[in-house]
C-alpha atoms as a PDB file:
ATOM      1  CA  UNK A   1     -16.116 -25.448 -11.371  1.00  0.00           C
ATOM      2  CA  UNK A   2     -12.769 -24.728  -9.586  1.00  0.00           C
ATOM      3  CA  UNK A   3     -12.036 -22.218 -12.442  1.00  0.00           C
ATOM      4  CA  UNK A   4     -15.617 -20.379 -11.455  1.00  0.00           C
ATOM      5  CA  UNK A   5     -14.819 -20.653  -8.029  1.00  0.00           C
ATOM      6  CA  UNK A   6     -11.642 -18.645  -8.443  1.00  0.00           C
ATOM      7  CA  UNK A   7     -13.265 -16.389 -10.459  1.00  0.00           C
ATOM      8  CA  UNK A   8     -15.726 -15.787  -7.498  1.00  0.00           C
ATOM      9  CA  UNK A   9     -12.355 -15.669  -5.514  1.00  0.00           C
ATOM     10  CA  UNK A  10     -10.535 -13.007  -7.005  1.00  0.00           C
ATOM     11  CA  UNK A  11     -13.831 -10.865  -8.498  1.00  0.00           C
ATOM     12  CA  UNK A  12     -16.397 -10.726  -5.014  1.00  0.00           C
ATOM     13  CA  UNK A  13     -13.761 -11.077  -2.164  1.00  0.00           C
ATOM     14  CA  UNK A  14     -11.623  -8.982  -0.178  1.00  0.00           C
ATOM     15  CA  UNK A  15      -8.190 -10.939  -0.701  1.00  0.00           C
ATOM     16  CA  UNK A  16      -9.048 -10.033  -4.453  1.00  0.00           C
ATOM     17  CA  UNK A  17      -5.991  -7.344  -3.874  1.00  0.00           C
ATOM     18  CA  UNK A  18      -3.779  -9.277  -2.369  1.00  0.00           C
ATOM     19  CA  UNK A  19      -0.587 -10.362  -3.890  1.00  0.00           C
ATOM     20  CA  UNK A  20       0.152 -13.121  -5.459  1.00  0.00           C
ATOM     21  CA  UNK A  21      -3.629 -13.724  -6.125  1.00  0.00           C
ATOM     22  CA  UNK A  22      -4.437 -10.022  -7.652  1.00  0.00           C
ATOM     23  CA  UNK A  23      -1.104 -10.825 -10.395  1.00  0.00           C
ATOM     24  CA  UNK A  24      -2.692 -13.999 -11.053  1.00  0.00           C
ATOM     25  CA  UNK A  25      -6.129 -12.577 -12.408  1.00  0.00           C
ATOM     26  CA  UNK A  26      -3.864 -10.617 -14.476  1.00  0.00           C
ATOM     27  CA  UNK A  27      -3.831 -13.350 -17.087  1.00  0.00           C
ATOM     28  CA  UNK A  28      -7.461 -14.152 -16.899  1.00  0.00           C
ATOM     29  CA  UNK A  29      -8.017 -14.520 -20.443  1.00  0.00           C
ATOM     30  CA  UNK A  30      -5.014 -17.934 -19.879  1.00  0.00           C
ATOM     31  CA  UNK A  31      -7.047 -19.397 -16.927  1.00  0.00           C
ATOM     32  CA  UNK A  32     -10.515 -19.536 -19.307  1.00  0.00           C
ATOM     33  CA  UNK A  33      -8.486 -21.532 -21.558  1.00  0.00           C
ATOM     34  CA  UNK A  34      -9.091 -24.510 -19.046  1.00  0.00           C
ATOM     35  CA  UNK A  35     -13.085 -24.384 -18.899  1.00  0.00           C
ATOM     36  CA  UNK A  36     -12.637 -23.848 -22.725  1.00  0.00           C
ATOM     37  CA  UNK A  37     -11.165 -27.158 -23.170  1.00  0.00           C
ATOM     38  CA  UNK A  38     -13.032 -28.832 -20.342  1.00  0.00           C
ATOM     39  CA  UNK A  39     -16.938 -27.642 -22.579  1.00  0.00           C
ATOM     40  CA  UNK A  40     -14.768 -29.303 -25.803  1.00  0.00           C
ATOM     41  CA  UNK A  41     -14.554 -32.902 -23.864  1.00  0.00           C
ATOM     42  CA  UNK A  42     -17.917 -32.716 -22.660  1.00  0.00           C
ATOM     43  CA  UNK A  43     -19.389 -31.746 -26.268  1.00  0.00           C
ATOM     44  CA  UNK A  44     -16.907 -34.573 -27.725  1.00  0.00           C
ATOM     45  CA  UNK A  45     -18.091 -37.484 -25.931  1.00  0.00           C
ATOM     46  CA  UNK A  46     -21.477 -38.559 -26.980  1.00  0.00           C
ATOM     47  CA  UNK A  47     -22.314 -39.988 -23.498  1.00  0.00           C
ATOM     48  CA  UNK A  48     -22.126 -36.761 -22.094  1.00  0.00           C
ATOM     49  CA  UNK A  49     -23.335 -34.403 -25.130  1.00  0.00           C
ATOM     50  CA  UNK A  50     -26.627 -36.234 -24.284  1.00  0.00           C
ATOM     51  CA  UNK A  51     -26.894 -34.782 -20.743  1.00  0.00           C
ATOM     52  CA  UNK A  52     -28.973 -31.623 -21.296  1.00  0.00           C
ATOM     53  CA  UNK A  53     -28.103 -30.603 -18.345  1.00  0.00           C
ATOM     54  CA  UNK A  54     -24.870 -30.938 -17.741  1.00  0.00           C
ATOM     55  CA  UNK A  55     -24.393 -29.302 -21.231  1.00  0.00           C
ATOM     56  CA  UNK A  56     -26.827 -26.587 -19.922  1.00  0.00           C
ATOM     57  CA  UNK A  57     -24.640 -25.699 -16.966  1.00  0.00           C
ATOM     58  CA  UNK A  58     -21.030 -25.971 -18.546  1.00  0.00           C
ATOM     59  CA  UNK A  59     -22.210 -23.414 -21.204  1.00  0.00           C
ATOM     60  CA  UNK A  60     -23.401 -21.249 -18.504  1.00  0.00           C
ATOM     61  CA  UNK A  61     -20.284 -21.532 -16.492  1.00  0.00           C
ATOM     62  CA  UNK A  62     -17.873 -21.204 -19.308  1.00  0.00           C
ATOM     63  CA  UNK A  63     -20.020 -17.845 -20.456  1.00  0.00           C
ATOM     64  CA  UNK A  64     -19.211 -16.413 -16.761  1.00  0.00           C
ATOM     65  CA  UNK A  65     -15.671 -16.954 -16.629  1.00  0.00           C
ATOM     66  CA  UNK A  66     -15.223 -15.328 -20.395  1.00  0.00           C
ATOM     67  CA  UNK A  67     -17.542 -12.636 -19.565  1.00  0.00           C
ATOM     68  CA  UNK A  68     -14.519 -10.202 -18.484  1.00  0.00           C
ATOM     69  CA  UNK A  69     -12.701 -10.948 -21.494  1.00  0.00           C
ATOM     70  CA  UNK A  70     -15.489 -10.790 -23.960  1.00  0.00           C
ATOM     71  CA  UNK A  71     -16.727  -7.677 -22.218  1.00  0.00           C
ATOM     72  CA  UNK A  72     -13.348  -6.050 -22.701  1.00  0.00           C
ATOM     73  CA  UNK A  73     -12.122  -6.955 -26.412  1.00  0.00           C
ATOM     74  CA  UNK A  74     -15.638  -6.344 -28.034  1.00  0.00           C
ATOM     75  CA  UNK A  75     -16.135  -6.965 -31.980  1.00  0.00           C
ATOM     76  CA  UNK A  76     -13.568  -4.620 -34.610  1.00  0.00           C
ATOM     77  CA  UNK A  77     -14.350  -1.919 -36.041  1.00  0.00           C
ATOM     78  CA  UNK A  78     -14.238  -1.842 -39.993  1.00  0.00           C
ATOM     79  CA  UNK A  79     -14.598   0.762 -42.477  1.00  0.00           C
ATOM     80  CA  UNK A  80     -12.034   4.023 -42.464  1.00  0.00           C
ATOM     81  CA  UNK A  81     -10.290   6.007 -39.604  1.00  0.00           C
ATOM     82  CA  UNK A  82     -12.036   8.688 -38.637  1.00  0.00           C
ATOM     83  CA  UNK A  83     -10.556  11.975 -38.152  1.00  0.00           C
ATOM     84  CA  UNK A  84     -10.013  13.634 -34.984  1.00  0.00           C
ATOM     85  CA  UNK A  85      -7.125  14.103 -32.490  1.00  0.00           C
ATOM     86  CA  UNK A  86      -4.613  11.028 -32.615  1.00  0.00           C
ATOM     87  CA  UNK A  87      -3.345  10.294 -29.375  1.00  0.00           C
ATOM     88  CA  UNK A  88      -0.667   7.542 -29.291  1.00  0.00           C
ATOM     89  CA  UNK A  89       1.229   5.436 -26.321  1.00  0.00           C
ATOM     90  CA  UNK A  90       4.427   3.310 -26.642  1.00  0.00           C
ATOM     91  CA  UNK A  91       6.900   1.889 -24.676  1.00  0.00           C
ATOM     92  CA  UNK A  92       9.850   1.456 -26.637  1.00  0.00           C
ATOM     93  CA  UNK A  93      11.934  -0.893 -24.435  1.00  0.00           C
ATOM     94  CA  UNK A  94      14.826   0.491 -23.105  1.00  0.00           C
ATOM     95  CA  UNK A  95      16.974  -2.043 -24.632  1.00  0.00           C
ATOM     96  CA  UNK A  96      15.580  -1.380 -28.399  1.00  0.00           C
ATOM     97  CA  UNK A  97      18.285  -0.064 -30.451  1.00  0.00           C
ATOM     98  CA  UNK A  98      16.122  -0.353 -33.740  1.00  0.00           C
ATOM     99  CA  UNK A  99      15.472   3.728 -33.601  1.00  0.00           C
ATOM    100  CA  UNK A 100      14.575   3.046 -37.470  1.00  0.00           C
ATOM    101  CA  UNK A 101      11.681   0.860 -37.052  1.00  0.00           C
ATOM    102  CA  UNK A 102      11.037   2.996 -33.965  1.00  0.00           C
ATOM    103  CA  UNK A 103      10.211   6.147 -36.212  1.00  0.00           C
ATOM    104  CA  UNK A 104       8.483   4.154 -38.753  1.00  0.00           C
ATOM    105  CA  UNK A 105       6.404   2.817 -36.351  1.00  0.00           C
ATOM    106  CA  UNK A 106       5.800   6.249 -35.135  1.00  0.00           C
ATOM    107  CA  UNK A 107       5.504   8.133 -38.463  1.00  0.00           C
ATOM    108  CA  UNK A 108       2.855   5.295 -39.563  1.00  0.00           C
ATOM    109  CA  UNK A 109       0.330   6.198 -37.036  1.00  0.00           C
ATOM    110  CA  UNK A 110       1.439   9.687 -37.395  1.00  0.00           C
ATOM    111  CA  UNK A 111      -0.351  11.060 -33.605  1.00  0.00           C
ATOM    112  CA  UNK A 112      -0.805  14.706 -32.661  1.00  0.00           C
ATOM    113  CA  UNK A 113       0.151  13.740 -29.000  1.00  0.00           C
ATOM    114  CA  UNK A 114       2.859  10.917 -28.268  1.00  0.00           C
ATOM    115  CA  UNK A 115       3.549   9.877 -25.229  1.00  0.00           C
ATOM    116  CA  UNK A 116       6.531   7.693 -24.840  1.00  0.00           C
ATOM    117  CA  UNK A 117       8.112   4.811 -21.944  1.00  0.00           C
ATOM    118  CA  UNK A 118      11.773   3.692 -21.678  1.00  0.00           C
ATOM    119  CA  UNK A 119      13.147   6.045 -24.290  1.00  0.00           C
ATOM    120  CA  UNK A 120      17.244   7.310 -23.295  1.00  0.00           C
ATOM    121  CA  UNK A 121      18.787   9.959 -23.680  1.00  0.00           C
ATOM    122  CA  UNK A 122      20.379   8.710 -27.530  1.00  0.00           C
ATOM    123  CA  UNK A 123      17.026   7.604 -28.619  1.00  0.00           C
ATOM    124  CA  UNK A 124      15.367  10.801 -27.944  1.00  0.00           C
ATOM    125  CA  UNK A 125      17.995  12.998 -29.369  1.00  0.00           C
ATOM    126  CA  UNK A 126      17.705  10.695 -32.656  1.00  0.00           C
ATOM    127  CA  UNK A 127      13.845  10.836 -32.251  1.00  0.00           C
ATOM    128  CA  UNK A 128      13.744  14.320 -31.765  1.00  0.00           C
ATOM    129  CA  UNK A 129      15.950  14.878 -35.497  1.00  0.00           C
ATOM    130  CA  UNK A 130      13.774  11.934 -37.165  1.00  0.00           C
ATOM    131  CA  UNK A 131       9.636  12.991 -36.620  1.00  0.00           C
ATOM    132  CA  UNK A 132       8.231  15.859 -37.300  1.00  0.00           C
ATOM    133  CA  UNK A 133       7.123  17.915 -33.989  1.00  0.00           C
ATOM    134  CA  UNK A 134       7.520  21.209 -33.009  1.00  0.00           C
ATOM    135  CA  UNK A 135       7.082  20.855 -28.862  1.00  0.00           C
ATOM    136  CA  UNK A 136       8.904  17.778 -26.955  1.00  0.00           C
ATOM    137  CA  UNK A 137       9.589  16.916 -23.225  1.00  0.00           C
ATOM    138  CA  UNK A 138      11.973  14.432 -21.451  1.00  0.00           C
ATOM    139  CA  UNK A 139      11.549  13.830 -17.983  1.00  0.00           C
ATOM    140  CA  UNK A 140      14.106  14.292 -15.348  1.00  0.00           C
ATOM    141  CA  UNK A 141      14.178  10.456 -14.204  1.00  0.00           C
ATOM    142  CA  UNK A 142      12.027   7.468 -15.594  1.00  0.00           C
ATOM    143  CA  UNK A 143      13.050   7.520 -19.212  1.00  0.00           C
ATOM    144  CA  UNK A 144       9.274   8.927 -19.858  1.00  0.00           C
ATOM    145  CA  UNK A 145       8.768  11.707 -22.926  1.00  0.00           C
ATOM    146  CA  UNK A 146       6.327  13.497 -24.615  1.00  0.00           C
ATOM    147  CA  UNK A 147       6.072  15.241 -28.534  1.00  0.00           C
ATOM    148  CA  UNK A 148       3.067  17.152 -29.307  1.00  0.00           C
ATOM    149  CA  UNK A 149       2.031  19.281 -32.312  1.00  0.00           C
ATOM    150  CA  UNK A 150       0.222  21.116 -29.537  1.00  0.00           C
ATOM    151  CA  UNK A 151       1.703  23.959 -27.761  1.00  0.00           C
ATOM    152  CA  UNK A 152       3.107  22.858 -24.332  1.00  0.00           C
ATOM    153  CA  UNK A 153       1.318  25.184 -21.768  1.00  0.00           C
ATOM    154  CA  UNK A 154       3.831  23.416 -19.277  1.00  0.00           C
ATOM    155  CA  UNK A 155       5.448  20.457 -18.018  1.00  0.00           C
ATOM    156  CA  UNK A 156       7.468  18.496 -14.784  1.00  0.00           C
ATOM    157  CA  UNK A 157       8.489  15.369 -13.860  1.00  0.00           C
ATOM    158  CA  UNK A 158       6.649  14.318 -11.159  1.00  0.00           C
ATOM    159  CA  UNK A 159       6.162  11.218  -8.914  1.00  0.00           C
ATOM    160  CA  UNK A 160       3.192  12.393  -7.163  1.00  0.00           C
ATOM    161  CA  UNK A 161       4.899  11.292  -3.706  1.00  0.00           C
ATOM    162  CA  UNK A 162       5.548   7.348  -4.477  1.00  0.00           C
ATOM    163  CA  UNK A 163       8.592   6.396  -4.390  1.00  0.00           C
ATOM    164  CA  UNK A 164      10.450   4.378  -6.513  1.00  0.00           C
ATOM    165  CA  UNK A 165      14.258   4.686  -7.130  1.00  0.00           C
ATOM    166  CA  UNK A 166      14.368   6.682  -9.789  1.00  0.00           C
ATOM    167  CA  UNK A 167      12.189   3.681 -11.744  1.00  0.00           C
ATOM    168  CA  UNK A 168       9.287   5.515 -13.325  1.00  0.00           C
ATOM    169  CA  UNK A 169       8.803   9.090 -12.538  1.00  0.00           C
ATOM    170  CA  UNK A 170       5.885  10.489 -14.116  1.00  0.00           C
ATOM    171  CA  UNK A 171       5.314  13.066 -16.887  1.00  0.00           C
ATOM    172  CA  UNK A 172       2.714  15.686 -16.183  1.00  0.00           C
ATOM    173  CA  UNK A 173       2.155  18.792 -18.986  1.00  0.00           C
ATOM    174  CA  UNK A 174      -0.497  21.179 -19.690  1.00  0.00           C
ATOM    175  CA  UNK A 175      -1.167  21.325 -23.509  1.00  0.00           C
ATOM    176  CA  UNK A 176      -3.100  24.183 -25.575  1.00  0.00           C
ATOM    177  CA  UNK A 177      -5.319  21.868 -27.865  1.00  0.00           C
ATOM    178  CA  UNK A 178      -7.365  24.280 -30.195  1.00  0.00           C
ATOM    179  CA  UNK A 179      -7.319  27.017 -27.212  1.00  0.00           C
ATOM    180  CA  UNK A 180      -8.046  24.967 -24.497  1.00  0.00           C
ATOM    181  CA  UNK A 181      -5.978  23.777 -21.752  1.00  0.00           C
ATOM    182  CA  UNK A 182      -5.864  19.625 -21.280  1.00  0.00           C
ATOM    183  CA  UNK A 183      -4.233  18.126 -18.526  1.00  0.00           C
ATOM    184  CA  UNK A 184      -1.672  14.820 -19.160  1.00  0.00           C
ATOM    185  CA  UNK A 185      -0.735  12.140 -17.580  1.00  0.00           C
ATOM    186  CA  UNK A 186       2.035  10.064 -18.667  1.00  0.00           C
ATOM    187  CA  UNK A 187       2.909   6.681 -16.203  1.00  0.00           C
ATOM    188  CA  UNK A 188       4.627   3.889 -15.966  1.00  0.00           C
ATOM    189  CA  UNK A 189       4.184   2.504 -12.684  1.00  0.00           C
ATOM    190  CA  UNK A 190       6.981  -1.102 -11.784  1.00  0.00           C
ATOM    191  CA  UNK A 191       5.840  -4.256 -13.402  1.00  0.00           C
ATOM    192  CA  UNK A 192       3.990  -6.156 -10.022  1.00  0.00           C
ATOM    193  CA  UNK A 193       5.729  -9.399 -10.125  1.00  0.00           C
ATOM    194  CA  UNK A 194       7.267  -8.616  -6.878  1.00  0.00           C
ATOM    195  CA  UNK A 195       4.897  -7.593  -3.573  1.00  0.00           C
ATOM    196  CA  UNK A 196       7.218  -5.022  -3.248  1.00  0.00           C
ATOM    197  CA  UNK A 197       6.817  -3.498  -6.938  1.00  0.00           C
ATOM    198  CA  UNK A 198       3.368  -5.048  -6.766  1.00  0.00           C
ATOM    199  CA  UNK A 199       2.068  -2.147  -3.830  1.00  0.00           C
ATOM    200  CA  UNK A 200       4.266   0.372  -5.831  1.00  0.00           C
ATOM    201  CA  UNK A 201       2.232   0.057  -8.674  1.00  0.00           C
ATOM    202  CA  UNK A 202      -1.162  -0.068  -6.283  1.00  0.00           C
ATOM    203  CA  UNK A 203       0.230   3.124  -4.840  1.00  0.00           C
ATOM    204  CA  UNK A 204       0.649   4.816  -8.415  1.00  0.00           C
ATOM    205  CA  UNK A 205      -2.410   3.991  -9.935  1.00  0.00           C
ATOM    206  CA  UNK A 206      -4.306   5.141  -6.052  1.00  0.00           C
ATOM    207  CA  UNK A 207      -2.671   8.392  -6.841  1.00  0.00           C
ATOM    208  CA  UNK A 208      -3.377   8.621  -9.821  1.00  0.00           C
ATOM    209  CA  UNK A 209      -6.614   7.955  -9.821  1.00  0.00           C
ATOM    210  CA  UNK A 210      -7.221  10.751  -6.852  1.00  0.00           C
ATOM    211  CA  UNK A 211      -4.780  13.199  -8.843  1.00  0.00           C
ATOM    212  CA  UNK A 212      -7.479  13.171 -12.141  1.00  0.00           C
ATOM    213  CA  UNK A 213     -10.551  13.868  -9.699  1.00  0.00           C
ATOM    214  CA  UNK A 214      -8.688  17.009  -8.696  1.00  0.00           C
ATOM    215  CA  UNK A 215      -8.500  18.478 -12.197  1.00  0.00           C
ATOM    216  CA  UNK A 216     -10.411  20.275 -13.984  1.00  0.00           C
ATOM    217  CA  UNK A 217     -11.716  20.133 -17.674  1.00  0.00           C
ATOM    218  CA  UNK A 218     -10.180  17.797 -20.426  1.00  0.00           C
ATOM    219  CA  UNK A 219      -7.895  14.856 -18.739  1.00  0.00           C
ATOM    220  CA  UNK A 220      -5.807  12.556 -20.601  1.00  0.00           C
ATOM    221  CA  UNK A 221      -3.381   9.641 -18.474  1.00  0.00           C
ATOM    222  CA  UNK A 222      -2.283   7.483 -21.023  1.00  0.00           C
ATOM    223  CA  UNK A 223       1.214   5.307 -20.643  1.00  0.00           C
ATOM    224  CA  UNK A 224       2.240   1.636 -19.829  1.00  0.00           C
ATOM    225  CA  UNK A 225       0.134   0.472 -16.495  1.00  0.00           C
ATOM    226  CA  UNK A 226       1.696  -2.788 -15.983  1.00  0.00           C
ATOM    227  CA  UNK A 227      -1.898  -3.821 -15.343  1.00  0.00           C
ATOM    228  CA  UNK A 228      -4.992  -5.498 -17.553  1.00  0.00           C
ATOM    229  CA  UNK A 229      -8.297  -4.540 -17.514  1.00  0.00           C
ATOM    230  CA  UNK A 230      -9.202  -7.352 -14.842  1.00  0.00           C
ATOM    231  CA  UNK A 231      -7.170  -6.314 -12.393  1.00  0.00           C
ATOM    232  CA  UNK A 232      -8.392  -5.249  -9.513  1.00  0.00           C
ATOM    233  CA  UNK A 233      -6.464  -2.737  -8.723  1.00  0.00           C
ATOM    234  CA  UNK A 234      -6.648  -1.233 -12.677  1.00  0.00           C
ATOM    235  CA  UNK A 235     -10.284  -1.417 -12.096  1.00  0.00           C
ATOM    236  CA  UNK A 236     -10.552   0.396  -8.756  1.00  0.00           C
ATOM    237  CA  UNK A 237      -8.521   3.241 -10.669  1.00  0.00           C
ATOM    238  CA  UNK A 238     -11.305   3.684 -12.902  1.00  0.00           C
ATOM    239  CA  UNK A 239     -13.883   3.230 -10.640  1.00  0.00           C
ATOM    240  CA  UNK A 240     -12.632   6.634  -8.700  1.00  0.00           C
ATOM    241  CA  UNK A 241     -10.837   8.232 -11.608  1.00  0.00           C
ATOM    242  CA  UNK A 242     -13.850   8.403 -13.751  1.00  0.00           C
ATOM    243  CA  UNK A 243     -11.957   8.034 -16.845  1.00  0.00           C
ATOM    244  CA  UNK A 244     -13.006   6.551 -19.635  1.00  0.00           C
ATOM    245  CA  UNK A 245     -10.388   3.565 -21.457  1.00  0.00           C
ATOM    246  CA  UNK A 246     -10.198   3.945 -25.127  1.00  0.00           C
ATOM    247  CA  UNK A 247      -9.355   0.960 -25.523  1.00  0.00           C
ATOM    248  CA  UNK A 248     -12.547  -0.673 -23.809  1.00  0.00           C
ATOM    249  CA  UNK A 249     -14.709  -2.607 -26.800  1.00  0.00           C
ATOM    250  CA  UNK A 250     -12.336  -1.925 -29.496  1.00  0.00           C
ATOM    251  CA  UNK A 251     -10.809  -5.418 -30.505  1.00  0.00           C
ATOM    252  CA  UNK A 252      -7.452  -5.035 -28.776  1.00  0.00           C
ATOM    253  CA  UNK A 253      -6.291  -8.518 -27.715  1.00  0.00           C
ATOM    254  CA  UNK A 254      -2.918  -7.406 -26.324  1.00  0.00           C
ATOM    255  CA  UNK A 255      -0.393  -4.857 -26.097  1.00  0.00           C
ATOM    256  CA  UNK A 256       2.734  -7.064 -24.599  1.00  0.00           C
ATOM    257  CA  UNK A 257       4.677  -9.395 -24.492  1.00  0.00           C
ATOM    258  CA  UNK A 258       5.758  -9.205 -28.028  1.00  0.00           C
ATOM    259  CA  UNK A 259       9.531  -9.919 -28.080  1.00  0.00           C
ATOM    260  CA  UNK A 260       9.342 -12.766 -28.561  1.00  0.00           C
ATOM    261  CA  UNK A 261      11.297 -15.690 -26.707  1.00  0.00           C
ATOM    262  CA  UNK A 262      10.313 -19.068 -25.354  1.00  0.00           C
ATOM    263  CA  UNK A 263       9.321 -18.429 -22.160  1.00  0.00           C
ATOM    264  CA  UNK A 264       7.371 -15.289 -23.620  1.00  0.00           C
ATOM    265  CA  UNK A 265       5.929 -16.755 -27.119  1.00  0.00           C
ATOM    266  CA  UNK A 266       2.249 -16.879 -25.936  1.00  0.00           C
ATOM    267  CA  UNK A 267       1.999 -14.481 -22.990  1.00  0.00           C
ATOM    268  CA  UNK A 268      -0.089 -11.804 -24.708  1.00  0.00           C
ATOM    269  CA  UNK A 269      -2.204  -9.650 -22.173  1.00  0.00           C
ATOM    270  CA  UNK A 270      -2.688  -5.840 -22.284  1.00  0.00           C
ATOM    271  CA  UNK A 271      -0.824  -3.620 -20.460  1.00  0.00           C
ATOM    272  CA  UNK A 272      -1.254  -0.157 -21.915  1.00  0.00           C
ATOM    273  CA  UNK A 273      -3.980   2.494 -21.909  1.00  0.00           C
ATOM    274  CA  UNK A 274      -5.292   5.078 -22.739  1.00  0.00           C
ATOM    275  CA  UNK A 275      -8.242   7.136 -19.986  1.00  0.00           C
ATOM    276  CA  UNK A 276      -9.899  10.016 -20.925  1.00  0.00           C
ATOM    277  CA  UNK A 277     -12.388  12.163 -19.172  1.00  0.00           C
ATOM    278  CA  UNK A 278     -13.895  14.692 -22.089  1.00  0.00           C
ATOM    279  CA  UNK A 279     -13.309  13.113 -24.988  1.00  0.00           C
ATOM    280  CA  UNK A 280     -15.148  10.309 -27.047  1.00  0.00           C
ATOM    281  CA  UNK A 281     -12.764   7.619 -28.905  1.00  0.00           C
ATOM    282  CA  UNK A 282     -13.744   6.974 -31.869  1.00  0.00           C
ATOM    283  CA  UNK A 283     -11.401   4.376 -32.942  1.00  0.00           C
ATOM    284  CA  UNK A 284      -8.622   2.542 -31.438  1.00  0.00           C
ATOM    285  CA  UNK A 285      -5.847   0.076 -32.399  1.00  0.00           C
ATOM    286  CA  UNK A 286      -2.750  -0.909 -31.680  1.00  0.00           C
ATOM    287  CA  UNK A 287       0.702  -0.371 -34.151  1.00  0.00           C
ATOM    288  CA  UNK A 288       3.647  -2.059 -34.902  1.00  0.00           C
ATOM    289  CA  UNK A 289       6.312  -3.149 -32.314  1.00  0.00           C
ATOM    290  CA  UNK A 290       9.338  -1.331 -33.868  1.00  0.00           C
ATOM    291  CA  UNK A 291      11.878  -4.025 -32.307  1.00  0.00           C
ATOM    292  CA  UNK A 292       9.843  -3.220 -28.498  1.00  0.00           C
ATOM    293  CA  UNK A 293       8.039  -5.635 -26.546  1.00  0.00           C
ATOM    294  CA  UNK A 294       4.962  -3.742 -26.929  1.00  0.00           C
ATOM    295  CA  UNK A 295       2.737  -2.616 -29.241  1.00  0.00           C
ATOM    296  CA  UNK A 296       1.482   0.734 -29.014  1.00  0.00           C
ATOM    297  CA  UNK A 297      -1.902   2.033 -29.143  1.00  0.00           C
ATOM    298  CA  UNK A 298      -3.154   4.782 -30.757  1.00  0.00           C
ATOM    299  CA  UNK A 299      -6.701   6.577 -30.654  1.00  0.00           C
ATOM    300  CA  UNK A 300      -8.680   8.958 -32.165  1.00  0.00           C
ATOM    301  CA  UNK A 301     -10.431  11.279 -29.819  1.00  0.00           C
ATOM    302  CA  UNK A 302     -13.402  14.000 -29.926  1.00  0.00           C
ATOM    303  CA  UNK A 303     -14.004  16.162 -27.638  1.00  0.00           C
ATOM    304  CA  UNK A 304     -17.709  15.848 -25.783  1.00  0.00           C
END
């Protein structure tokens, strides 16, 4: 019941965006494990197993505060990959020197459009001799890059007028996919465990989302968000973005926190996306780490 409550909390109230309470419903999936455990005592005892009722409301409960999570991970898809356009995000952790598992990571997937967090200036010389592509951008600040098999029409480094020290300057480029223009977005707004970072990342993802009304035709903003599908905030970006996740339904558990220590070991929430506005996924999954504390994940788009 106090689990439910919060869930009515954070979900149907204004203070919903309000720090600290908006980070905490970023680990949703954690606070179900409680009501989880709670239906296991109550199905364990055979005093209360008995109680119809009580059984009947606990399962009801319990199925609204996993609802989100369920929702969002969805059953996996088997058989082969299809074919289409591979799109592919990854934050490679600025302090991963592994630039071999890095490309084999990379090279594994083997995307038409990478997008790439945290990469320096040494990793993305290396990268650039290692895979295979014939059109690459760096940006200016951030650490953010982008390889394409696709022509680049153009590109910038942009912050779309939030500020943030030089931390995570956007990547914005025009590519010519099969002759026609697409518009990308690559972010990676501050992680929110700060208010200050928190309403920097609030401010991003606002922009953002008012920055892919504004354009026409194919749309892709793909990166690291620093936020999980129950997040407010992520969810009001989609909400006015009109995107479409590719990662909504498709089995995907978790993209980070995958270096793993012993205050980290079984944090596992995900953090990076993939939106779309004219194109269908038709698979998506995520890759190996490569020595980074996230996985990335990779699509396979259509266009509608």
């Amino acid at each position: 019941m106090l689990i439910s409550g919060l869930q009515v909390l954070v979900y149907y109230s204004p203070v919903k965006f309000r720090w600290p309470l908006a980070l905490l419903v970023e680990l949703w999936p954690y606070w179900g494990v409680i009501p989880c455990l709670s239906f296991a005592l109550v199905i364990a005892i055979p005093k209360l197993r008995q109680q119809s009722a009580r059984i009947s409301i606990a399962t009801l409960i319990l199925i609204l505060i996993l609802a989100p999570v369920l929702n969002w991970v969805g059953l996996p898809q088997l058989g082969s990959t299809p074919e289409g356009m591979r799109v592919m995000a990854y934050n490679l952790w600025i302090d991963n020197p592994n630039t071999d598992a890095i490309a084999k990571s990379i090279q594994g997937e083997n995307p038409d459009i990478l997008f790439l967090s945290e990469v320096s200036k040494p990793t993305m010389a290396e990268l650039q001799t290692r895979l295979s592509y014939p059109h690459d951008y760096r940006t200016g600040g951030g650490n953010n890059a982008l390889f394409s098999r696709y022509p680049i029409l153009e590109a910038t480094t942009i912050d779309f007028g939030v500020k943030t020290k030089g931390r995570s300057f956007s990547l914005m480029a025009k590519l010519q996919v099969e002759g026609n223009p697409v518009t990308l977005i690559g972010i990676h707004p501050p992680i929110p465990i700060i208010p200050k970072f928190f309403h920097i990342r609030n401010q991003q993802l606002d922009t953002f989302a008012k920055t892919s009304q504004s354009i026409e035709g194919k749309v892709i903003v793909l990166g690291d968000f620093n936020a999980t599908p129950w997040s407010p905030h992520f969810q009001r970006f989609e909400r006015l973005s009109q995107l479409q996740n590719a990662g909504h339904r498709q089995w995907i558990w978790a993209t980070w926190y995958f270096n793993q220590t012993l205050t980290t070991r079984y944090i596992k929430i995900p953090l990076d996306h993939i939106e779309t506005r004219g194109y269908k996924a038709l698979k998506t999954w995520t890759g190996q780490t490569g020595g980074s504390d996230h996985k990335p994940i990779i699509t396979v788009l259509e266009p509608t």
